[in-house]
C-alpha atoms as a PDB file:
ATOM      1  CA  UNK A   1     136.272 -95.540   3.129  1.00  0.00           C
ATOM      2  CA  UNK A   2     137.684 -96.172   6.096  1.00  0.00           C
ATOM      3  CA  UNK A   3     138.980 -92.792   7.202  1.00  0.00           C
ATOM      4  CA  UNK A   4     136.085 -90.933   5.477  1.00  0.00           C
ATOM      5  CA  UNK A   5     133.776 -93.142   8.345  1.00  0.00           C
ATOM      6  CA  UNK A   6     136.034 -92.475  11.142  1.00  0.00           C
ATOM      7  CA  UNK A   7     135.946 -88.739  10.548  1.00  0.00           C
ATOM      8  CA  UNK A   8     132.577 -88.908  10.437  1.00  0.00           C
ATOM      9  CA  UNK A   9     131.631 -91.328  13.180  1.00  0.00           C
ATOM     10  CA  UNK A  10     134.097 -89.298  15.613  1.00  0.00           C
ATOM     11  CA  UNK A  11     132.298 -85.423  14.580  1.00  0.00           C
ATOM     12  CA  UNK A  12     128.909 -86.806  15.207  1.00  0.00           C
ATOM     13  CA  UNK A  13     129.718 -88.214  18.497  1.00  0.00           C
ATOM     14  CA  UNK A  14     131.365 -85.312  20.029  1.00  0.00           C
ATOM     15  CA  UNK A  15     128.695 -83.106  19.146  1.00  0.00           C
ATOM     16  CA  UNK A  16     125.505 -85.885  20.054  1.00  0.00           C
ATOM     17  CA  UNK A  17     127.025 -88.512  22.391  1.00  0.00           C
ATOM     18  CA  UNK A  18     125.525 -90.864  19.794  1.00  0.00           C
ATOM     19  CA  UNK A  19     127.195 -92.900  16.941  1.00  0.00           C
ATOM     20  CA  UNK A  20     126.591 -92.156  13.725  1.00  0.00           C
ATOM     21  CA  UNK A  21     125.495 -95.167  11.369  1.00  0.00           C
ATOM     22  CA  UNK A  22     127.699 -96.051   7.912  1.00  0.00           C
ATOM     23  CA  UNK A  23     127.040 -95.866   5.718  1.00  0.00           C
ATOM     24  CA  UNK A  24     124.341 -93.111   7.005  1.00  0.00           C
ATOM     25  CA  UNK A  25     121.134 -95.403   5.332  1.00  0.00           C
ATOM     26  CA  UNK A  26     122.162 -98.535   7.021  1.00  0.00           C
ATOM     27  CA  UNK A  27     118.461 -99.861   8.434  1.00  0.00           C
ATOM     28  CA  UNK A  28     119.596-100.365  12.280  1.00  0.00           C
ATOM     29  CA  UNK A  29     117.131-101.597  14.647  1.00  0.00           C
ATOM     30  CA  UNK A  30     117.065-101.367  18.323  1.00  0.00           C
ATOM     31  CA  UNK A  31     117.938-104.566  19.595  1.00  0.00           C
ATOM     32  CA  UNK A  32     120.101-105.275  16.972  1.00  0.00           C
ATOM     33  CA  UNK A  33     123.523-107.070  18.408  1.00  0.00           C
ATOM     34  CA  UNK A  34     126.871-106.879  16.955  1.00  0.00           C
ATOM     35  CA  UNK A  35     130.396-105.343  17.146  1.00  0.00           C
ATOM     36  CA  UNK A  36     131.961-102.258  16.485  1.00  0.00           C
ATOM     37  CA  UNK A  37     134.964-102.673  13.739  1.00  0.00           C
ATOM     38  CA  UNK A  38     137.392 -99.949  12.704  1.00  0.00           C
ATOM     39  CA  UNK A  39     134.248 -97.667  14.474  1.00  0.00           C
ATOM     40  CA  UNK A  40     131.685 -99.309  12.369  1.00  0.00           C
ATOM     41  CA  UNK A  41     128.857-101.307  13.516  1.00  0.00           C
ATOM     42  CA  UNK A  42     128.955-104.987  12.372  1.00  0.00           C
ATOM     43  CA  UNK A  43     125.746-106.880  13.020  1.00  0.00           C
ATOM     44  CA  UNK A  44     125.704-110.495  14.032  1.00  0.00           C
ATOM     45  CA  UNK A  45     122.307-111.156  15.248  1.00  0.00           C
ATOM     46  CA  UNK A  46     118.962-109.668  17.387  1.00  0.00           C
ATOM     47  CA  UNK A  47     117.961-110.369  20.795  1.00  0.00           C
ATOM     48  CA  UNK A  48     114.773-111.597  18.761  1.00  0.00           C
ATOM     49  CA  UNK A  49     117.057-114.238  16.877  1.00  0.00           C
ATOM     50  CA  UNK A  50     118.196-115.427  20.336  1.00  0.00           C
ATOM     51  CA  UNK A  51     115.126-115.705  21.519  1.00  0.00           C
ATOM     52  CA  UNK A  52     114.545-112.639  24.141  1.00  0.00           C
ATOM     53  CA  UNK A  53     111.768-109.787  23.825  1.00  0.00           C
ATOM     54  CA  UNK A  54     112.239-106.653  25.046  1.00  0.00           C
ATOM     55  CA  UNK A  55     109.404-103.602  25.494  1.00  0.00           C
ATOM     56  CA  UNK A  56     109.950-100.072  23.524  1.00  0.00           C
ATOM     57  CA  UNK A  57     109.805 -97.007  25.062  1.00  0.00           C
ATOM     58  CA  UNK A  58     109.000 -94.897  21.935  1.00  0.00           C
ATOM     59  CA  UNK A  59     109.640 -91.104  21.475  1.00  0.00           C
ATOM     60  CA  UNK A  60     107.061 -88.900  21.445  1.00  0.00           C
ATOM     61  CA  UNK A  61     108.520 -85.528  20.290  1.00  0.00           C
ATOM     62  CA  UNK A  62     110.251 -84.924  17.478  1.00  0.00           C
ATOM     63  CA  UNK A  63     113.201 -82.969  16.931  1.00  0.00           C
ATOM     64  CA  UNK A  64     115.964 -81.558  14.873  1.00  0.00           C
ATOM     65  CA  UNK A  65     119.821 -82.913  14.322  1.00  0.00           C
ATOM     66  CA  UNK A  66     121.772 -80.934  12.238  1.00  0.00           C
ATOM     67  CA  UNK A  67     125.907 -80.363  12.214  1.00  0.00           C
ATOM     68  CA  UNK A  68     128.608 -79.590   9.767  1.00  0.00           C
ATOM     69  CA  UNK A  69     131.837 -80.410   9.781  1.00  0.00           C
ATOM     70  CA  UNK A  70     134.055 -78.137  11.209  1.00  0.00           C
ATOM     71  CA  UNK A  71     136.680 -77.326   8.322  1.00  0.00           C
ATOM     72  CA  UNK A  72     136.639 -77.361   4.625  1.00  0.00           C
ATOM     73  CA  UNK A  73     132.523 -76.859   4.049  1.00  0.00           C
ATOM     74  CA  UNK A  74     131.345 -73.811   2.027  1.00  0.00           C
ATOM     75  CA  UNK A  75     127.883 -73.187   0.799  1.00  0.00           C
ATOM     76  CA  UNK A  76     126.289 -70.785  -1.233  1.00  0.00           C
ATOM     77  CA  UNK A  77     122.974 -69.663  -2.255  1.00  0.00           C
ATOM     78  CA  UNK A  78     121.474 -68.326  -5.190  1.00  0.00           C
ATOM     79  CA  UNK A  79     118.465 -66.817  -5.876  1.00  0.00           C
ATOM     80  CA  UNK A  80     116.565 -66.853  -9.105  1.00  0.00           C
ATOM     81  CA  UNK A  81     117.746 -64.052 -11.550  1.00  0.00           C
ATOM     82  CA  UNK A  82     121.105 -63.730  -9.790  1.00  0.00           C
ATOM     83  CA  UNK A  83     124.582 -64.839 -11.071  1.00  0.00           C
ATOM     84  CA  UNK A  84     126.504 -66.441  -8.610  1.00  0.00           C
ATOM     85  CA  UNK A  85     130.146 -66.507  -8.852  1.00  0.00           C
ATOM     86  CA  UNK A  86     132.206 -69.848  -9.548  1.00  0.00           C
ATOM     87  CA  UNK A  87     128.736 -71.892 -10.204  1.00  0.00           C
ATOM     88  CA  UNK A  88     127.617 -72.811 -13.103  1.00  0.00           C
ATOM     89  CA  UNK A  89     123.938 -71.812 -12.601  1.00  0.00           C
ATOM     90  CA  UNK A  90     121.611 -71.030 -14.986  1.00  0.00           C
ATOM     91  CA  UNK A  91     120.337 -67.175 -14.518  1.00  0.00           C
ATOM     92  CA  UNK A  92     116.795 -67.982 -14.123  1.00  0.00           C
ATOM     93  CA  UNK A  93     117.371 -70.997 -11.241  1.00  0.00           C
ATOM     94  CA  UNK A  94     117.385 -70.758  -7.786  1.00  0.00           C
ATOM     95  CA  UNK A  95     119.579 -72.831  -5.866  1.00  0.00           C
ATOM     96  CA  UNK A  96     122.433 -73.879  -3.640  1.00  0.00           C
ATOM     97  CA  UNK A  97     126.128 -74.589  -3.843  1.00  0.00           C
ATOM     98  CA  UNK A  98     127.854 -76.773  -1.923  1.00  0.00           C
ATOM     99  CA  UNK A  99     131.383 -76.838  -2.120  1.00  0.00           C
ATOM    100  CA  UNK A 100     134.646 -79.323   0.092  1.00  0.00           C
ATOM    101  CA  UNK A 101     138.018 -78.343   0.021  1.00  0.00           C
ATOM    102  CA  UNK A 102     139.441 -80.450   2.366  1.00  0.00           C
ATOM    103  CA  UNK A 103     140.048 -84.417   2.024  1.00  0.00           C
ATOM    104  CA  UNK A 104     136.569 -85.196   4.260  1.00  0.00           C
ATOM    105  CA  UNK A 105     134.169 -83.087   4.982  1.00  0.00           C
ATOM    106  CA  UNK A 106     130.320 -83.708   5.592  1.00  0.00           C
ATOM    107  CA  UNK A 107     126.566 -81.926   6.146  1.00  0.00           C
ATOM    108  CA  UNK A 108     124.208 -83.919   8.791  1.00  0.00           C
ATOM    109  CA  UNK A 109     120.531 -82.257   8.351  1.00  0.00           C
ATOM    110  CA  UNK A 110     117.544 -84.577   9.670  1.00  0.00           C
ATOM    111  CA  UNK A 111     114.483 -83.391  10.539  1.00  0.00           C
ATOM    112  CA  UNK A 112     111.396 -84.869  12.778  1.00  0.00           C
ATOM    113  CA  UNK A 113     113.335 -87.669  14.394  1.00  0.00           C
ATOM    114  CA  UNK A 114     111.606 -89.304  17.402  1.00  0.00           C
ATOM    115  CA  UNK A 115     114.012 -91.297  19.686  1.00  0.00           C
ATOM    116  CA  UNK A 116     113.424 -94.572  21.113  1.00  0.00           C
ATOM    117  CA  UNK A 117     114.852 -96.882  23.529  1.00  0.00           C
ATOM    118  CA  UNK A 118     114.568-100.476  25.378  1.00  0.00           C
ATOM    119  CA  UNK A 119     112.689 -99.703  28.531  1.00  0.00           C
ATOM    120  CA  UNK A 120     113.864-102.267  30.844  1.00  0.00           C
ATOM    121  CA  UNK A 121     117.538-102.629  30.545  1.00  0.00           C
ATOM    122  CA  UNK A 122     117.805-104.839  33.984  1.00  0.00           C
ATOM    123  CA  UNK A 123     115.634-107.729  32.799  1.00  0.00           C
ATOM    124  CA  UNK A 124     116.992-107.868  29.341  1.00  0.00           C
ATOM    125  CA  UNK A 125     120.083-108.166  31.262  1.00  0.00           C
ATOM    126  CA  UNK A 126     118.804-111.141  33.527  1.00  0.00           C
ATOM    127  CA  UNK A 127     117.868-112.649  29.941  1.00  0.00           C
ATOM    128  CA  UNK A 128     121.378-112.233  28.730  1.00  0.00           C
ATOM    129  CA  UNK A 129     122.513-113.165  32.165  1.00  0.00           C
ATOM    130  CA  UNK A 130     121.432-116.777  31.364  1.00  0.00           C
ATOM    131  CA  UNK A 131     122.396-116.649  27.474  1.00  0.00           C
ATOM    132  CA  UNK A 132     125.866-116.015  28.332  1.00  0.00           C
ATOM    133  CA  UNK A 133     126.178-119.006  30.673  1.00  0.00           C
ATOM    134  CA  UNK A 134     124.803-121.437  28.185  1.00  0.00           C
ATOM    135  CA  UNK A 135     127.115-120.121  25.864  1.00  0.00           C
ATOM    136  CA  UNK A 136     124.951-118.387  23.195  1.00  0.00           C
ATOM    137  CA  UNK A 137     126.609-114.479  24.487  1.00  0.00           C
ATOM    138  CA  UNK A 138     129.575-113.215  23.600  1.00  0.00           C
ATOM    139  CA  UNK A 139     130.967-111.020  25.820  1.00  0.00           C
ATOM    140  CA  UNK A 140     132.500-108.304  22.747  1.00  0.00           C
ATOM    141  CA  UNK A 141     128.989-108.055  21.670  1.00  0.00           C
ATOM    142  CA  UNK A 142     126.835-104.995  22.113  1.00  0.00           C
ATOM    143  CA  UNK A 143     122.897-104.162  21.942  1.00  0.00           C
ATOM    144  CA  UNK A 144     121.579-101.097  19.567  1.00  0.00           C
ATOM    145  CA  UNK A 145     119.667 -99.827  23.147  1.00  0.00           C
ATOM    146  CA  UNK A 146     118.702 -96.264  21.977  1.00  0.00           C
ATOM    147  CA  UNK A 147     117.833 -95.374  18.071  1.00  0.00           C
ATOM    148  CA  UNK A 148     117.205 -91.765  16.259  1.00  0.00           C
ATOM    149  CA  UNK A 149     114.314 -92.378  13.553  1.00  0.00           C
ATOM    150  CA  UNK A 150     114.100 -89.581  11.285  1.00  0.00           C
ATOM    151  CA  UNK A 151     111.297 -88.493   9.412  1.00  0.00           C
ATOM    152  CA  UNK A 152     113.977 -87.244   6.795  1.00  0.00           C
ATOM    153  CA  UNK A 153     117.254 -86.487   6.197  1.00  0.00           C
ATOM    154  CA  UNK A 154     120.001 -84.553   4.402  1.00  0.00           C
ATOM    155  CA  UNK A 155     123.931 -86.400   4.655  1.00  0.00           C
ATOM    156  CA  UNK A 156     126.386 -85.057   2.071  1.00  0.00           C
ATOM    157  CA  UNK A 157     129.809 -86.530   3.056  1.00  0.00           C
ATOM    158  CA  UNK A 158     133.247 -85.852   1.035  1.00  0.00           C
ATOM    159  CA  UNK A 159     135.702 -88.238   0.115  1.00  0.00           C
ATOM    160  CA  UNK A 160     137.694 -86.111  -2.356  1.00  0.00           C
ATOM    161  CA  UNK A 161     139.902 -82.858  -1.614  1.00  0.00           C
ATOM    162  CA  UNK A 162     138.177 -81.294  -4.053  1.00  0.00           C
ATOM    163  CA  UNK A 163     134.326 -81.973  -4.672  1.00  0.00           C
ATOM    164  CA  UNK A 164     131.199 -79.995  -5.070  1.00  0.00           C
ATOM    165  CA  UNK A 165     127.593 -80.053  -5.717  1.00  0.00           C
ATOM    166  CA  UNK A 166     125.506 -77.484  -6.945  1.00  0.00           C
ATOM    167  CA  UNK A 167     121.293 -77.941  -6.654  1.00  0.00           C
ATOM    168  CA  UNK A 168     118.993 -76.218  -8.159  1.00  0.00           C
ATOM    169  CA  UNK A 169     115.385 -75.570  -7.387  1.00  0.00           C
ATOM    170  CA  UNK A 170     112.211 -74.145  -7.800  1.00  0.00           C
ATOM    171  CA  UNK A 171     112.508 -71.208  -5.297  1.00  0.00           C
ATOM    172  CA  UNK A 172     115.341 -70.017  -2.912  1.00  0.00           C
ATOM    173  CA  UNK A 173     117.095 -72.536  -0.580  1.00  0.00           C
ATOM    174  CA  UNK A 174     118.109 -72.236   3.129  1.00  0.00           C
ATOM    175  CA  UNK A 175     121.098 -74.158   3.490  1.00  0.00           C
ATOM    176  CA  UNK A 176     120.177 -74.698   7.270  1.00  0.00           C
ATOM    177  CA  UNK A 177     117.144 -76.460   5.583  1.00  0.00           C
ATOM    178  CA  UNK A 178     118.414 -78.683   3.361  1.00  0.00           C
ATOM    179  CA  UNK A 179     116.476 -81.395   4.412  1.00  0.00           C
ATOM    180  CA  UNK A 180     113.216 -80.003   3.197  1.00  0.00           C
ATOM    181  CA  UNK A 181     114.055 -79.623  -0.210  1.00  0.00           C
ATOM    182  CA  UNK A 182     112.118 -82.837  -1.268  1.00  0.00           C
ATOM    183  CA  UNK A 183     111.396 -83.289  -4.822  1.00  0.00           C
ATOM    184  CA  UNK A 184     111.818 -79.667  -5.269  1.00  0.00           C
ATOM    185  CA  UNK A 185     115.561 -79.564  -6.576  1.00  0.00           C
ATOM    186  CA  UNK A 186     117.408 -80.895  -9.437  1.00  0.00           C
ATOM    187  CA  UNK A 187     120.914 -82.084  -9.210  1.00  0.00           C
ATOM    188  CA  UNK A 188     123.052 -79.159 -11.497  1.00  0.00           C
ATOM    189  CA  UNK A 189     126.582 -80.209 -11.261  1.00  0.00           C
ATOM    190  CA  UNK A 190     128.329 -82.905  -9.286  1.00  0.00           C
ATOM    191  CA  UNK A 191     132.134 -83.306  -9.124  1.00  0.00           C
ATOM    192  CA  UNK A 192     134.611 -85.170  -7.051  1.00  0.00           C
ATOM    193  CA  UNK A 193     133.412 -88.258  -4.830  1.00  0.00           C
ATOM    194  CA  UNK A 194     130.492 -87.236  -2.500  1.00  0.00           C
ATOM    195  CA  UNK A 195     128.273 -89.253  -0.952  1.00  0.00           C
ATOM    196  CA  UNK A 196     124.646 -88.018  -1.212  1.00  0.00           C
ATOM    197  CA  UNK A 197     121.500 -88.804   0.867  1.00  0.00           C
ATOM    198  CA  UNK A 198     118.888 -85.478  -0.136  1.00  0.00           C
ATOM    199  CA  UNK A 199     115.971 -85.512   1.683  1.00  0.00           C
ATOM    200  CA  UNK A 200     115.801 -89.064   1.995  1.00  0.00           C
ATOM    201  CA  UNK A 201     112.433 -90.625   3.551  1.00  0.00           C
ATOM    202  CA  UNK A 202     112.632 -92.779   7.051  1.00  0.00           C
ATOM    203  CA  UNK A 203     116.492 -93.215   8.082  1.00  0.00           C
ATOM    204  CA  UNK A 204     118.315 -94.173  10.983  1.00  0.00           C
ATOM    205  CA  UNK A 205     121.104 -92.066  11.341  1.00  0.00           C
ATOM    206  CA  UNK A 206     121.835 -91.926  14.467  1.00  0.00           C
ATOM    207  CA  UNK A 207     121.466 -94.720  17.725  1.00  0.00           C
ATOM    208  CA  UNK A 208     123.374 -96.085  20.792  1.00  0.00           C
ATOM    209  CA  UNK A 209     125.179 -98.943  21.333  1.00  0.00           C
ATOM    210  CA  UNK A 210     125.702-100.564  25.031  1.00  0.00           C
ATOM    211  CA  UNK A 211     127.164-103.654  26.158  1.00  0.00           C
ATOM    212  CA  UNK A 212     127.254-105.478  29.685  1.00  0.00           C
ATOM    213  CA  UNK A 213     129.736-104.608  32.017  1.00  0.00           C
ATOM    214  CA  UNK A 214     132.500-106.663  32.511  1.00  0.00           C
ATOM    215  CA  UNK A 215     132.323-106.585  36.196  1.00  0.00           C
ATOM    216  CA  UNK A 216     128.969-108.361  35.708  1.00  0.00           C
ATOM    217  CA  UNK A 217     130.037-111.274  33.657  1.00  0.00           C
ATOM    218  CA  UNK A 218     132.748-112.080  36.339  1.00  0.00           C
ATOM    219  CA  UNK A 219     129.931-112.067  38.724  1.00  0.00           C
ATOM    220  CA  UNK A 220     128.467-114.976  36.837  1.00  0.00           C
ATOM    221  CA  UNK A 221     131.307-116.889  38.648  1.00  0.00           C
ATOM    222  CA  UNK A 222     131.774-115.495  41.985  1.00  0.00           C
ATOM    223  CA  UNK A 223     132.160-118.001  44.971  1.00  0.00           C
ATOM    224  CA  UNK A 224     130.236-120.490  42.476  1.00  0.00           C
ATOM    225  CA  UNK A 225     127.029-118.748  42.514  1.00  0.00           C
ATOM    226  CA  UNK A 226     124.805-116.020  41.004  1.00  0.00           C
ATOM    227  CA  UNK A 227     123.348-113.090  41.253  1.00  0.00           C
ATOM    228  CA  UNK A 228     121.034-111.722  39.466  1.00  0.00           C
ATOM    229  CA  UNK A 229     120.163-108.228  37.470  1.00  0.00           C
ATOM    230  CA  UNK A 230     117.354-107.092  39.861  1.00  0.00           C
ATOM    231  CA  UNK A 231     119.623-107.387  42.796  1.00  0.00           C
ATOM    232  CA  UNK A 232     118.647-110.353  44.739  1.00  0.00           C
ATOM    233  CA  UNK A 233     120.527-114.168  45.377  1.00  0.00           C
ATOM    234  CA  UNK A 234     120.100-117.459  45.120  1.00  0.00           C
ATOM    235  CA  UNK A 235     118.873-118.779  48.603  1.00  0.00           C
ATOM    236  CA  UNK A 236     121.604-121.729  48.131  1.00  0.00           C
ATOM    237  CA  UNK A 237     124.292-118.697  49.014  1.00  0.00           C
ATOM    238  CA  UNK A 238     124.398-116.629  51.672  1.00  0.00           C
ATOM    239  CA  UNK A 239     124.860-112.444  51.368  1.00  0.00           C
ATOM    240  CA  UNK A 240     128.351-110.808  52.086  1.00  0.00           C
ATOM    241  CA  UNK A 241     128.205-107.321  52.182  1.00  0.00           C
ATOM    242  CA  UNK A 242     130.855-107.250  49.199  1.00  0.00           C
ATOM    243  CA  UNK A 243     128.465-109.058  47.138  1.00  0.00           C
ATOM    244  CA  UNK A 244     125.264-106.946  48.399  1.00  0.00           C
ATOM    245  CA  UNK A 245     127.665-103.862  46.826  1.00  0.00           C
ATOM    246  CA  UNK A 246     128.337-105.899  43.789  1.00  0.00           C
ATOM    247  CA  UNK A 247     124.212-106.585  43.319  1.00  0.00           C
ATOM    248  CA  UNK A 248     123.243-102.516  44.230  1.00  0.00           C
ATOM    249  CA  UNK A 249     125.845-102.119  41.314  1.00  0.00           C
ATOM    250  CA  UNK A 250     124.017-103.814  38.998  1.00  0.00           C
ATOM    251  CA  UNK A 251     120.601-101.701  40.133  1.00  0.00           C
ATOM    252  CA  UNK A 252     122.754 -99.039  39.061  1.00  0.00           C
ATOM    253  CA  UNK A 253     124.192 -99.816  36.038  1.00  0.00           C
ATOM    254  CA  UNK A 254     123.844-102.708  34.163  1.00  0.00           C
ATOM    255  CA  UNK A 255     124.794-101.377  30.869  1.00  0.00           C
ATOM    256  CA  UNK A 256     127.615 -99.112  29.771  1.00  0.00           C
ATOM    257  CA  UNK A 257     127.805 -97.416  26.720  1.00  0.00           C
ATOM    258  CA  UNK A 258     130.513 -98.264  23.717  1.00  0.00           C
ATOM    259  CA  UNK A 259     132.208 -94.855  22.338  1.00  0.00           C
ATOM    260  CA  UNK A 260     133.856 -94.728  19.325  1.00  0.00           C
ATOM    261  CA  UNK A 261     137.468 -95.864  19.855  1.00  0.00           C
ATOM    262  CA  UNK A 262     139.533 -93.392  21.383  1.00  0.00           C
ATOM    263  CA  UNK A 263     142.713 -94.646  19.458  1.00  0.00           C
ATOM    264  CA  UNK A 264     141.107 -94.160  15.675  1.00  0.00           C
ATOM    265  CA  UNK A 265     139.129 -91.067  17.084  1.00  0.00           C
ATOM    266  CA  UNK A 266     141.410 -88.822  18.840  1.00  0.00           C
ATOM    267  CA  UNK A 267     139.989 -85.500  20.602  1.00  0.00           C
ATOM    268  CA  UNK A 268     136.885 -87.674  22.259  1.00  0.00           C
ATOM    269  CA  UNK A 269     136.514 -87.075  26.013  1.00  0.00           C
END
């Protein structure tokens, strides 16, 4: 599966700047800590299993994600009465036809997604300031900092060179709304290897992974003292104006976040 995930992880972040999750029902939560392997997310642990709390800032209007690959997707409708070429329909059905030619290919639909995010990134980095010195942080892991919760949500993704799917349903289909069909559809004909979310209920699909900077775990060390997240000193070490710019760094930018690897994911900015 591995290339059929890379495809898929690298088309969704070029067109959202956000990763995609794999499989695409995997239950993510924001503070959710881990690594990225081969582009997928591995979780090790929670910033609530190491003992930090963090406040929400929670998304308040919904919205619409929807993308298809770029290459080897074709869809078809039907309405009821109508013969549709190369389907096997039945005359009196409504529906839609969904057909990949190429080796991966994928539909992203989800619909009333609401996007939240951990509000204060400079004090949960203070707290992993001081988990990372007793040595309970690694410094490969990262923090799920931003998730997409979707009220529901359409992911049809190819793993065959040939495959196709053809739905039928009660009355005519917008392929652009895919996501809506609900319970309203019946699966007609499936061939090849697809993997098939339809209009599945409460997903995570899409969220944001960050990780601390490097330049602030070395800082951890500098002239044997600290500094911390909000920007001040201890009073056992006097300010230098190179570690003044160091702290107004870390005002600035505590966080950084992880993109899909540019060497499995070529054409990524």
């Amino acid at each position: 599966m591995t290339s059929v995930a890379t495809m898929y992880v690298r088309d969704i972040y070029k067109k959202f700047s956000l990763l995609g999750s794999w499989m695409p029902n995997a239950n993510i939560s924001l503070g959710d800590v881990g690594i990225l392997e081969e582009n997928i997310f591995k979780r090790m642990t929670s910033i609530q299993n190491l003992g930090l709390q963090c406040s929400i800032r929670r998304g308040v209007s919904a919205m619409d994600f929807s993308l298809t690959s770029e290459s080897g997707v074709k869809i078809q409708t039907k309405l009821g009465g109508e013969a549709a070429v190369n389907t096997t329909f039945p005359t009196g059905k409504a529906g839609v036809s969904i057909q990949f030619s190429g080796k991966v290919g994928f539909i992203f639909q989800a619909s009333d997604c609401y996007i939240d995010e951990i509000d204060d990134k400079i004090r949960l980095g203070e707290k992993i300031a001081t988990l990372f010195e007793s040595g309970r942080w690694k410094k490969e892991w990262g923090i799920v900092d931003t998730l997409v919760r979707a009220g529901a949500a359409t992911i049809l993704v190819s793993n065959s060179t040939q495959a196709a799917l053809e739905l039928t349903a009660k009355a005519s289909v917008d392929p652009a709304a895919l996501v809506k069909l609900h319970a309203d559809f019946d699966i007609n004909v499936q061939s090849g290897d697809i993997i098939r979310f339809l209009a599945q209920k409460s997903m995570t699909p899409l969220f944001k992974r960050s990780r601390i900077k490097p330049t602030f775990f070395r800082s951890l060390g500098l002239n044997n003292g600290r500094i911390r997240f909000g920007g001040g000193r201890e009073q056992s070490q006097t300010p230098t104006p190179a570690n003044n710019e160091l702290a107004h760094d870390m005002i600035e930018a505590i966080f950084e976040a992880i993109e899909p690897s540019p060497g499995d994911l070529r054409g990524i900015g």
